[in-house]
C-alpha atoms as a PDB file:
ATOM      1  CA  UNK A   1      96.089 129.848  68.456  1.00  0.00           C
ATOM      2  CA  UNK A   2      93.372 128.517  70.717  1.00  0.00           C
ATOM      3  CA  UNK A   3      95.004 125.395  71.124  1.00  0.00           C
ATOM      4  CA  UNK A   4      98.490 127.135  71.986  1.00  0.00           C
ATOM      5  CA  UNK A   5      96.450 128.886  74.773  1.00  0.00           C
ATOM      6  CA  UNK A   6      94.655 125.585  75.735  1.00  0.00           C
ATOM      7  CA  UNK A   7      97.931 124.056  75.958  1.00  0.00           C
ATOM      8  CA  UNK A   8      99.504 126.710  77.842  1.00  0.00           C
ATOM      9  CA  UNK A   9      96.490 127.155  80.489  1.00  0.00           C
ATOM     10  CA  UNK A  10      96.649 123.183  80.855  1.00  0.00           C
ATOM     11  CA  UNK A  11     100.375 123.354  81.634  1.00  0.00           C
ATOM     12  CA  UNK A  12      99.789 125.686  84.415  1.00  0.00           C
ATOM     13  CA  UNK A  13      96.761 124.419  85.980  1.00  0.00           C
ATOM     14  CA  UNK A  14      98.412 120.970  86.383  1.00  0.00           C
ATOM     15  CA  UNK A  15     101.355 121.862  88.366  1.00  0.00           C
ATOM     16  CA  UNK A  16      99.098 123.480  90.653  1.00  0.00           C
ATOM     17  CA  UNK A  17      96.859 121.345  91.362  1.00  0.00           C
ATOM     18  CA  UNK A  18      99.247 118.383  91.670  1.00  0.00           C
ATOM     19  CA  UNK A  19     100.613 121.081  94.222  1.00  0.00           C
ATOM     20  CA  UNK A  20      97.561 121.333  96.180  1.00  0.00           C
ATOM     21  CA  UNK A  21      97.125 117.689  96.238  1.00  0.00           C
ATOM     22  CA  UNK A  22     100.689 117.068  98.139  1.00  0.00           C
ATOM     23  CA  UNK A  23      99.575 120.776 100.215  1.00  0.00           C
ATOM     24  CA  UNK A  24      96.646 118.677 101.226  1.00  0.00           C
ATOM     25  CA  UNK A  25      98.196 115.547 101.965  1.00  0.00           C
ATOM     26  CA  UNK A  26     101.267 117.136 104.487  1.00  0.00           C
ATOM     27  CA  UNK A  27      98.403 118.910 105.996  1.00  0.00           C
ATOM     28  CA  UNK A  28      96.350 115.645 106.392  1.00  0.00           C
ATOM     29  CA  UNK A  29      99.441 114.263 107.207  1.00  0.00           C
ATOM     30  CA  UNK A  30     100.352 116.529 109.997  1.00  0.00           C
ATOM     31  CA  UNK A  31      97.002 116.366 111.853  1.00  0.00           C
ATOM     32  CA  UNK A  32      97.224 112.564 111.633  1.00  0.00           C
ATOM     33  CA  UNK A  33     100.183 112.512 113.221  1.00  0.00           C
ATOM     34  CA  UNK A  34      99.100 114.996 115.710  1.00  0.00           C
ATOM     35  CA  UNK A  35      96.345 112.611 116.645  1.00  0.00           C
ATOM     36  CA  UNK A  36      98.170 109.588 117.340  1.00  0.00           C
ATOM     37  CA  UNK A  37     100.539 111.082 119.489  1.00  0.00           C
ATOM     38  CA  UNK A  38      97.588 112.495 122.069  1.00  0.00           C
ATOM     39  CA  UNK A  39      96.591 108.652 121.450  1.00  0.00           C
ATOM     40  CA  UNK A  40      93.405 109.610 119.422  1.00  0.00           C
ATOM     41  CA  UNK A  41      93.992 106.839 116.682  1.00  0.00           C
ATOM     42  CA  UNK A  42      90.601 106.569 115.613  1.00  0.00           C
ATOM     43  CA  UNK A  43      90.502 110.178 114.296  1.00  0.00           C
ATOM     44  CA  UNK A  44      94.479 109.972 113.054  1.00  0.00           C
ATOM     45  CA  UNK A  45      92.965 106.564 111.026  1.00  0.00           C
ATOM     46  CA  UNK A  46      90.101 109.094 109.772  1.00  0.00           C
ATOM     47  CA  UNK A  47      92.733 111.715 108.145  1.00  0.00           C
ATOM     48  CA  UNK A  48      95.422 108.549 107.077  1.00  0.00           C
ATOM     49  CA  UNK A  49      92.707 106.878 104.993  1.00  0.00           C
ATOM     50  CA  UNK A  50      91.678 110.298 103.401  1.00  0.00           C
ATOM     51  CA  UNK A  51      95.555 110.476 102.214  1.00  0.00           C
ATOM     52  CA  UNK A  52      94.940 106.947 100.897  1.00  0.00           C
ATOM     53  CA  UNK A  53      91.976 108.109  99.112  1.00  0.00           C
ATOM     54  CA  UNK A  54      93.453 110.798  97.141  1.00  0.00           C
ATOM     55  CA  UNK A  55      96.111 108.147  95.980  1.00  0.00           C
ATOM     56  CA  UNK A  56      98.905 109.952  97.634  1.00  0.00           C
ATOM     57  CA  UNK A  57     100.571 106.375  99.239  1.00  0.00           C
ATOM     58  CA  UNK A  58     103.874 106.221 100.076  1.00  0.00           C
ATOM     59  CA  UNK A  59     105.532 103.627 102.768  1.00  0.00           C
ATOM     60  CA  UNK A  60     105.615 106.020 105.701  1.00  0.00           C
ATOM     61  CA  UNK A  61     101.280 106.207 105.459  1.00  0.00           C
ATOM     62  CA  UNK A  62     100.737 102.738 105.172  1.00  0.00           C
ATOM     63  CA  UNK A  63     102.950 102.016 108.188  1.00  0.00           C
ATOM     64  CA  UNK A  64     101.169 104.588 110.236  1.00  0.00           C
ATOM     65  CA  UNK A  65      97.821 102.988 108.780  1.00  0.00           C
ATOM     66  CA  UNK A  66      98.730  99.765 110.058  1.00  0.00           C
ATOM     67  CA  UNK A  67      99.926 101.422 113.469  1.00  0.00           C
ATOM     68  CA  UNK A  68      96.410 102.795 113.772  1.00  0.00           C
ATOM     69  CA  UNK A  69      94.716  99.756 113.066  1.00  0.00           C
ATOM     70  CA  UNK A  70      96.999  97.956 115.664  1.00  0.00           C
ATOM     71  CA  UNK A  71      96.476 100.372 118.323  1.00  0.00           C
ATOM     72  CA  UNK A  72      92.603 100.229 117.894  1.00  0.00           C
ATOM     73  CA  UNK A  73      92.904  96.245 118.135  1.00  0.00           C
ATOM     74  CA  UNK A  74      92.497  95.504 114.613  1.00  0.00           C
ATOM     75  CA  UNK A  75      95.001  93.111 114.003  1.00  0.00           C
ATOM     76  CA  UNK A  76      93.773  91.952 110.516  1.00  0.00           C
ATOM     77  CA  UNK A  77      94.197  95.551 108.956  1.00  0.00           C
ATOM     78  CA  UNK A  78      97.274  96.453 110.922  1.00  0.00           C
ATOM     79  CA  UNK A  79      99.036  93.368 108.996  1.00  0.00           C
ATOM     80  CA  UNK A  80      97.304  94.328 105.709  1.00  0.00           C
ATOM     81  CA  UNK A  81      98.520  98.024 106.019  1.00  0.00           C
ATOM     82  CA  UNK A  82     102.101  96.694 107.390  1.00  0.00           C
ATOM     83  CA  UNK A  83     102.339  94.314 104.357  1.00  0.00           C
ATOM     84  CA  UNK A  84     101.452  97.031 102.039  1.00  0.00           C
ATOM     85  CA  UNK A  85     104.446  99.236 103.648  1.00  0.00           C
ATOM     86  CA  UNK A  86     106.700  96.276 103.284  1.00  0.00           C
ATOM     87  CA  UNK A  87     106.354  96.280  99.874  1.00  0.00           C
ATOM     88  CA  UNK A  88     107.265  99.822  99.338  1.00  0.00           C
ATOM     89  CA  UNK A  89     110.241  99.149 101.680  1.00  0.00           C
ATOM     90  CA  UNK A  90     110.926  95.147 101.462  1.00  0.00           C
ATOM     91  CA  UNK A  91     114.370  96.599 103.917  1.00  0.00           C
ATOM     92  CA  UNK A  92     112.497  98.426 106.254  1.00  0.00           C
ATOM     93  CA  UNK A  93     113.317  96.684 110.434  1.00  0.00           C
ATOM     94  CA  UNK A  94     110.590  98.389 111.980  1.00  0.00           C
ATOM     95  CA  UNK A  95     107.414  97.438 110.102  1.00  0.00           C
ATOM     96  CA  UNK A  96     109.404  93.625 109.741  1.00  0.00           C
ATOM     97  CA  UNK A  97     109.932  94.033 113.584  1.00  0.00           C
ATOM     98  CA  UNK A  98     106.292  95.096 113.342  1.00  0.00           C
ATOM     99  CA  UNK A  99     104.836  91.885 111.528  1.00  0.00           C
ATOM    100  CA  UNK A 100     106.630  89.492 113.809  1.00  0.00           C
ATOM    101  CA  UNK A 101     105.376  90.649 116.537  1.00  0.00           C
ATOM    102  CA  UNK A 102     101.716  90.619 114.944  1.00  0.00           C
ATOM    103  CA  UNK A 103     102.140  86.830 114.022  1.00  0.00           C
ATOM    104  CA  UNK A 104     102.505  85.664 117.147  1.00  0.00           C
ATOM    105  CA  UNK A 105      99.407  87.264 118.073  1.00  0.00           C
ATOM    106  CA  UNK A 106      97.492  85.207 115.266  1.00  0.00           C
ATOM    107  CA  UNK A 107      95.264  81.957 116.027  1.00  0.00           C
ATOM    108  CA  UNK A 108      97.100  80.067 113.241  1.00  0.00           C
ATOM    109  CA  UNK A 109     100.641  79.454 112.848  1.00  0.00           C
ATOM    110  CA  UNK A 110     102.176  77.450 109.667  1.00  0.00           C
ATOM    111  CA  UNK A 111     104.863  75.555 110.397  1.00  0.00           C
ATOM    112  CA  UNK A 112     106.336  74.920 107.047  1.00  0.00           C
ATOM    113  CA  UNK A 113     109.293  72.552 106.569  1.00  0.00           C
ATOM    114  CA  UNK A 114     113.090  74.177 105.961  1.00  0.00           C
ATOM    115  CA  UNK A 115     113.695  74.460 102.460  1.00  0.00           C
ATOM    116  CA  UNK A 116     117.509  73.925 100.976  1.00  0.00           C
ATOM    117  CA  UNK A 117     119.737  77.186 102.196  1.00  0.00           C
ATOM    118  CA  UNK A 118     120.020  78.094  98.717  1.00  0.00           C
ATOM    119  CA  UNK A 119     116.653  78.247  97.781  1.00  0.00           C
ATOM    120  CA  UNK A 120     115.726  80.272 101.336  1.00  0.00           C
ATOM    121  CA  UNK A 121     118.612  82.458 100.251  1.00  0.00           C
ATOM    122  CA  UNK A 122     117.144  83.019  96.858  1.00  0.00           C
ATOM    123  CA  UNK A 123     113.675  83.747  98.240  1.00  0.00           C
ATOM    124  CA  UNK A 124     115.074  86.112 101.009  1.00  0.00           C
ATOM    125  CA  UNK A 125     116.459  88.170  98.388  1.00  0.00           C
ATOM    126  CA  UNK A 126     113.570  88.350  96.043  1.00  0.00           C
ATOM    127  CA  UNK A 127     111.979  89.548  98.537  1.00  0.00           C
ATOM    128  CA  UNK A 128     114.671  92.015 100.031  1.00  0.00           C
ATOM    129  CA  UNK A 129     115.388  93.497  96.779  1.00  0.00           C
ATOM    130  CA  UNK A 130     111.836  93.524  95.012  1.00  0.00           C
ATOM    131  CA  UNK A 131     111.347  94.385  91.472  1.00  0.00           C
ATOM    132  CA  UNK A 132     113.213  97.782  90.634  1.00  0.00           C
ATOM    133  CA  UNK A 133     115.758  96.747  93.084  1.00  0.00           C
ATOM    134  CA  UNK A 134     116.657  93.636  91.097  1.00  0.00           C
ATOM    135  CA  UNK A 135     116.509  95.327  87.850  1.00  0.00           C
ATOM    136  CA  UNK A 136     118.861  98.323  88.925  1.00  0.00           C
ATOM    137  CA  UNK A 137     121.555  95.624  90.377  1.00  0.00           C
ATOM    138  CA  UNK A 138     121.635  93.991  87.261  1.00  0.00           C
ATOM    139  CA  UNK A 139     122.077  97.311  85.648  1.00  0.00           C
ATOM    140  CA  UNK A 140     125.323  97.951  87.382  1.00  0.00           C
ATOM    141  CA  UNK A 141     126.604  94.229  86.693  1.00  0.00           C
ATOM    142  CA  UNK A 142     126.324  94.862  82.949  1.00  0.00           C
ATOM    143  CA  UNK A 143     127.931  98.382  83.229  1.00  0.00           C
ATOM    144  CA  UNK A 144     130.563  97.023  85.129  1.00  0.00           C
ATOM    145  CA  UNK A 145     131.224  93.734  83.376  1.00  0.00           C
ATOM    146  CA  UNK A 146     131.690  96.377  79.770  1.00  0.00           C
ATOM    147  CA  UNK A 147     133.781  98.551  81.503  1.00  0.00           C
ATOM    148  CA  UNK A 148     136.354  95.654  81.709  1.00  0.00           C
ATOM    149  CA  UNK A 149     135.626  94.432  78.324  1.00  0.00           C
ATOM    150  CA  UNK A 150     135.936  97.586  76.838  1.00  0.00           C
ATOM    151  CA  UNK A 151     138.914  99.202  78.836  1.00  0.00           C
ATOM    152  CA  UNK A 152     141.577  97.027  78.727  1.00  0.00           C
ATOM    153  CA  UNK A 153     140.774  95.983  74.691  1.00  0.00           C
ATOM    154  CA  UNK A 154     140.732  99.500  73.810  1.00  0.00           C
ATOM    155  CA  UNK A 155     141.692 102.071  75.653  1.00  0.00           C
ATOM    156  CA  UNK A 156     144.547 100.472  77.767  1.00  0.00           C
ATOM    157  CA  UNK A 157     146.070  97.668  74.749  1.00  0.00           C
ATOM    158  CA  UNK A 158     147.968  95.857  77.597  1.00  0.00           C
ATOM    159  CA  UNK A 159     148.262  92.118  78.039  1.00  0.00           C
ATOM    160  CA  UNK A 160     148.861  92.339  81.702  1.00  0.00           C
ATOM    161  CA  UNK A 161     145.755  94.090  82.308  1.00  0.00           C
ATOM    162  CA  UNK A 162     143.671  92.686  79.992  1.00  0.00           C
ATOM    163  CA  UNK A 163     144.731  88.938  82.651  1.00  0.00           C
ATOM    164  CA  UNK A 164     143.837  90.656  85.168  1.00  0.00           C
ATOM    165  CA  UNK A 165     140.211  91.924  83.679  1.00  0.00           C
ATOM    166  CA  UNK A 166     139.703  88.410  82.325  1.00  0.00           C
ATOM    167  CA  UNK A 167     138.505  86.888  85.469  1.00  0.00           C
ATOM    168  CA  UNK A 168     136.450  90.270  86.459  1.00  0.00           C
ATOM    169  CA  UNK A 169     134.847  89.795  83.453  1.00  0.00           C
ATOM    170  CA  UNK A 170     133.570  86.246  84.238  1.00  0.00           C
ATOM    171  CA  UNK A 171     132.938  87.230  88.116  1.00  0.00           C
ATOM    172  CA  UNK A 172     130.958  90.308  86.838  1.00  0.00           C
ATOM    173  CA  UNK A 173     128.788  87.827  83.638  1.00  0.00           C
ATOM    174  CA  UNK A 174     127.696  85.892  86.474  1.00  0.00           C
ATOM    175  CA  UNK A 175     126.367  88.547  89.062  1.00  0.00           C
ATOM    176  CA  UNK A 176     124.803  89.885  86.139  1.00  0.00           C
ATOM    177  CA  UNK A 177     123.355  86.565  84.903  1.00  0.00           C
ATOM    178  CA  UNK A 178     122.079  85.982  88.670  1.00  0.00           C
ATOM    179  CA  UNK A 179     120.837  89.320  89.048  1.00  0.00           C
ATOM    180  CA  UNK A 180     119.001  89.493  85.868  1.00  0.00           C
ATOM    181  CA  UNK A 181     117.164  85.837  86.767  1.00  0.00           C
ATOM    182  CA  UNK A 182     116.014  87.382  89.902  1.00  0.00           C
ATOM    183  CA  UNK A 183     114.836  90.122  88.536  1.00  0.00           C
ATOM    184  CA  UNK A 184     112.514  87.889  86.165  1.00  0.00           C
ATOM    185  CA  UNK A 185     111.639  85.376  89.178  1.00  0.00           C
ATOM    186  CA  UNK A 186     110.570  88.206  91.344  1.00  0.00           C
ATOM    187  CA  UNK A 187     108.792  89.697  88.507  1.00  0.00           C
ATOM    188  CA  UNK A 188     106.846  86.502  87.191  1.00  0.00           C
ATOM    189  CA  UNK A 189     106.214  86.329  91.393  1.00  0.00           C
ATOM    190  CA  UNK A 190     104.913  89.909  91.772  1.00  0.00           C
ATOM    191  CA  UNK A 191     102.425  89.102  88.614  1.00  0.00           C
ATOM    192  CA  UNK A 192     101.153  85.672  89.232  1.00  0.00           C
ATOM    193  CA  UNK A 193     100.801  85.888  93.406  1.00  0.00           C
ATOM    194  CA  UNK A 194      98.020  88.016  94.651  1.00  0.00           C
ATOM    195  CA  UNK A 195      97.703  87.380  98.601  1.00  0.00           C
ATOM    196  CA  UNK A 196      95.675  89.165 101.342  1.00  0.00           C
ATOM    197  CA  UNK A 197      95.043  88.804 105.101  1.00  0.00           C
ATOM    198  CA  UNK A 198      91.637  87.505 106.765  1.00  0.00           C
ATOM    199  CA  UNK A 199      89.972  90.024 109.063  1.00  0.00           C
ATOM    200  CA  UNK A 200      87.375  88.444 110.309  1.00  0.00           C
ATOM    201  CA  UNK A 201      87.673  86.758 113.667  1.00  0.00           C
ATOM    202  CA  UNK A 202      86.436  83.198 112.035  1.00  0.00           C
ATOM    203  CA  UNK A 203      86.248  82.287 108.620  1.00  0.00           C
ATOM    204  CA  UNK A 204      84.744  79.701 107.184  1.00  0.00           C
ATOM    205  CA  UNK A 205      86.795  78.200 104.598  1.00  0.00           C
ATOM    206  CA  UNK A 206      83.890  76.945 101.831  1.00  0.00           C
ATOM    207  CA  UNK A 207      83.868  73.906  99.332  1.00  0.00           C
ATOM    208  CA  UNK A 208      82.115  76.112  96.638  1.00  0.00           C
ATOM    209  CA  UNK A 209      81.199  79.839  96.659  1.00  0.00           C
ATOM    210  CA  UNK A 210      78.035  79.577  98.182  1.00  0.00           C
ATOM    211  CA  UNK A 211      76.989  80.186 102.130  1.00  0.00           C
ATOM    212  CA  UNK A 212      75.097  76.398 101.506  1.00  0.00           C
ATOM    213  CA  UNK A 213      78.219  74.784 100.440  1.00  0.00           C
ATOM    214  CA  UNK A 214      80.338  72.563 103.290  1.00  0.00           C
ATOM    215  CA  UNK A 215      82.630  74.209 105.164  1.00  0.00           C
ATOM    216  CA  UNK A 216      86.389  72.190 104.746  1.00  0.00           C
ATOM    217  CA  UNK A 217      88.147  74.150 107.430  1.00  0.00           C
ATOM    218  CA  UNK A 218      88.208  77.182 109.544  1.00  0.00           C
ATOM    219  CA  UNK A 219      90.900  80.099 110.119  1.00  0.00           C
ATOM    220  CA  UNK A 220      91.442  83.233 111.772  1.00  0.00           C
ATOM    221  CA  UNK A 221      92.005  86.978 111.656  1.00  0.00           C
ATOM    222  CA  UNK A 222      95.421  88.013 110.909  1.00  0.00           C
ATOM    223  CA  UNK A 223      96.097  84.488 108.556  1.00  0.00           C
ATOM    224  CA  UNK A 224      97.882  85.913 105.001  1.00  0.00           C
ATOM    225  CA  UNK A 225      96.361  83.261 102.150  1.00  0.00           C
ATOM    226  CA  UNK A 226      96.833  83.653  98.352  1.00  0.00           C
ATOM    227  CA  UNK A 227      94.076  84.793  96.069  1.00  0.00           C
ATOM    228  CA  UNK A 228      93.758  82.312  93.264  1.00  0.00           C
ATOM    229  CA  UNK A 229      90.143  83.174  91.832  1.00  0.00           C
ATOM    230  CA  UNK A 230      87.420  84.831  91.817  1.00  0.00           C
ATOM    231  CA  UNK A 231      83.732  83.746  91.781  1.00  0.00           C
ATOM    232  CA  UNK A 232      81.348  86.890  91.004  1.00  0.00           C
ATOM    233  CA  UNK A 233      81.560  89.873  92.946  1.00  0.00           C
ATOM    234  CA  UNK A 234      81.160  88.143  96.706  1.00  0.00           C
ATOM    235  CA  UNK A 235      83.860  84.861  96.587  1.00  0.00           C
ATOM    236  CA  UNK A 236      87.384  84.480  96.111  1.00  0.00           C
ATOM    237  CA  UNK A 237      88.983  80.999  95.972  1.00  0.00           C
ATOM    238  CA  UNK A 238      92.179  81.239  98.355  1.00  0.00           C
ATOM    239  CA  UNK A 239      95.154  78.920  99.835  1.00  0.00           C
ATOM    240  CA  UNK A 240      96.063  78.828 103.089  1.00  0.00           C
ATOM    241  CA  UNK A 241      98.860  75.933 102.349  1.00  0.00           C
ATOM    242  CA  UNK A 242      99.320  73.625  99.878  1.00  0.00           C
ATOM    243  CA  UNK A 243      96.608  71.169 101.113  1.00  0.00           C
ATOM    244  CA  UNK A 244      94.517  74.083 102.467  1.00  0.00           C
ATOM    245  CA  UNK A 245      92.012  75.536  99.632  1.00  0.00           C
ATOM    246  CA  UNK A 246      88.669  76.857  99.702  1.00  0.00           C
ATOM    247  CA  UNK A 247      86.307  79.718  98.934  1.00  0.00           C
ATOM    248  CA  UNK A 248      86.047  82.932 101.523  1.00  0.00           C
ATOM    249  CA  UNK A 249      83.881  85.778 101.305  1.00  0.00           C
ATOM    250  CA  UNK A 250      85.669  88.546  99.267  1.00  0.00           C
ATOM    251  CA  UNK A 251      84.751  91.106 102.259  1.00  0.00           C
ATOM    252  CA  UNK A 252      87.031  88.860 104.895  1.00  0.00           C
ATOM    253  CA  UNK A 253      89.941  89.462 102.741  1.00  0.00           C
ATOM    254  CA  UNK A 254      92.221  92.439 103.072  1.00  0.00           C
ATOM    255  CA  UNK A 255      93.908  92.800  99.729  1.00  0.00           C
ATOM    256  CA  UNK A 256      97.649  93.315 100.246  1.00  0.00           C
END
């Protein structure tokens, strides 16, 4: 009996406190945005971050919490925050408007050479479509690729259509056996590539984790580099490029 009523009371007091939490958060939510349209972006930042905090993320708060940083000439966090929107909402022209405008901003520009159109046209859409978008497209592939296996072979026992649904059935195999490979590339992506922004003005890019160690080459706030390691609780081991590797400070690194 008492753990019918435990069960019960626990039933009821989670719904409402998950409802306070999102009470809280369009409250927060509504005095940030309050603030940074009278321009007061330090104290809309204040009430944005305390959203953050209580977990409540969504694409809409880390856009705004990039807009913030932006406006109070942090260009480091307002990339980190606008990165962290984009992948909520890969899609999304504003915040991609957003980070091309920031770039040009930024000390260092890569110039990277043109890769073959199909593999740029690969990589745009792994990152266009993202994990669950992938997954769900491949989804409806291998829905529609039974429907005309199983249609024409058993419900309509025709050998016109079954012709016809022939080739659909080899068009729709290969969308799905794309879709289903991107899905796994952008998932084996998503788990092996950790990258963050610098947000210090100057870093110095380090041979070894340690402030004694030679310093191979310098870059700037704003730069996005991929995580590779970590050394203790103060270094992380990062690539700029290819031929560009070194330790950083863990507290110049924004993690995206």
């Amino acid at each position: 009996m008492k753990k019918i009523i435990f069960i019960t009371l626990f039933l009821f007091i989670i719904p409402g406190v998950l409802s306070a939490q999102v009470s809280d958060r369009e409250r927060f939510f509504v005095k940030a945005n309050s603030y940074y349209s009278s321009e007061q972006y330090d104290l809309a930042l204040d009430f944005y971050k305390q959203i953050e905090n209580s977990g409540l993320v969504s694409f809409e708060l880390y856009y705004n919490i990039g807009n913030c940083y932006y406006r109070l000439g942090q260009i480091g966090k307002a990339i980190q925050y606008w990165e962290k929107a984009k992948q909520l909402n890969p899609r999304d022209p504003q915040v991609n408007h957003n980070l091309e405008l920031a770039r040009l901003q930024i000390t260092d520009k890569m110039v990277l050479p043109e890769p073959f159109f199909l593999i740029q046209a690969w990589w745009d859409l792994r990152d266009i479509l993202g994990v669950s978008r992938s997954f769900r497209l491949s989804g409806y592939f291998l829905m529609i690729t039974l429907l005309f296996v199983f249609i024409p072979r058993v419900i309509w026992k025709k050998r016109a259509l079954k012709r016809v649904a022939n080739p659909l059935i080899i068009f729709f195999s290969i969308l799905f056996i794309l879709s289903i490979s991107l899905f796994f590339d952008v998932n084996h992506y998503v788990k092996n590539h950790q990258f963050g922004i610098l947000l210090s003005k100057n870093v110095e890019v380090k041979s070894a984790p340690h402030e004694s160690s030679n310093t191979l080459f310098m870059l700037h706030e704003g730069s996005k580099v991929q995580i590779l390691d970590q050394a203790g609780s103060d270094w992380y081991e990062i690539a700029y490029s290819e031929d560009k590797r070194g330790w950083v400070k863990k507290k110049q690194i924004g993690e995206i």
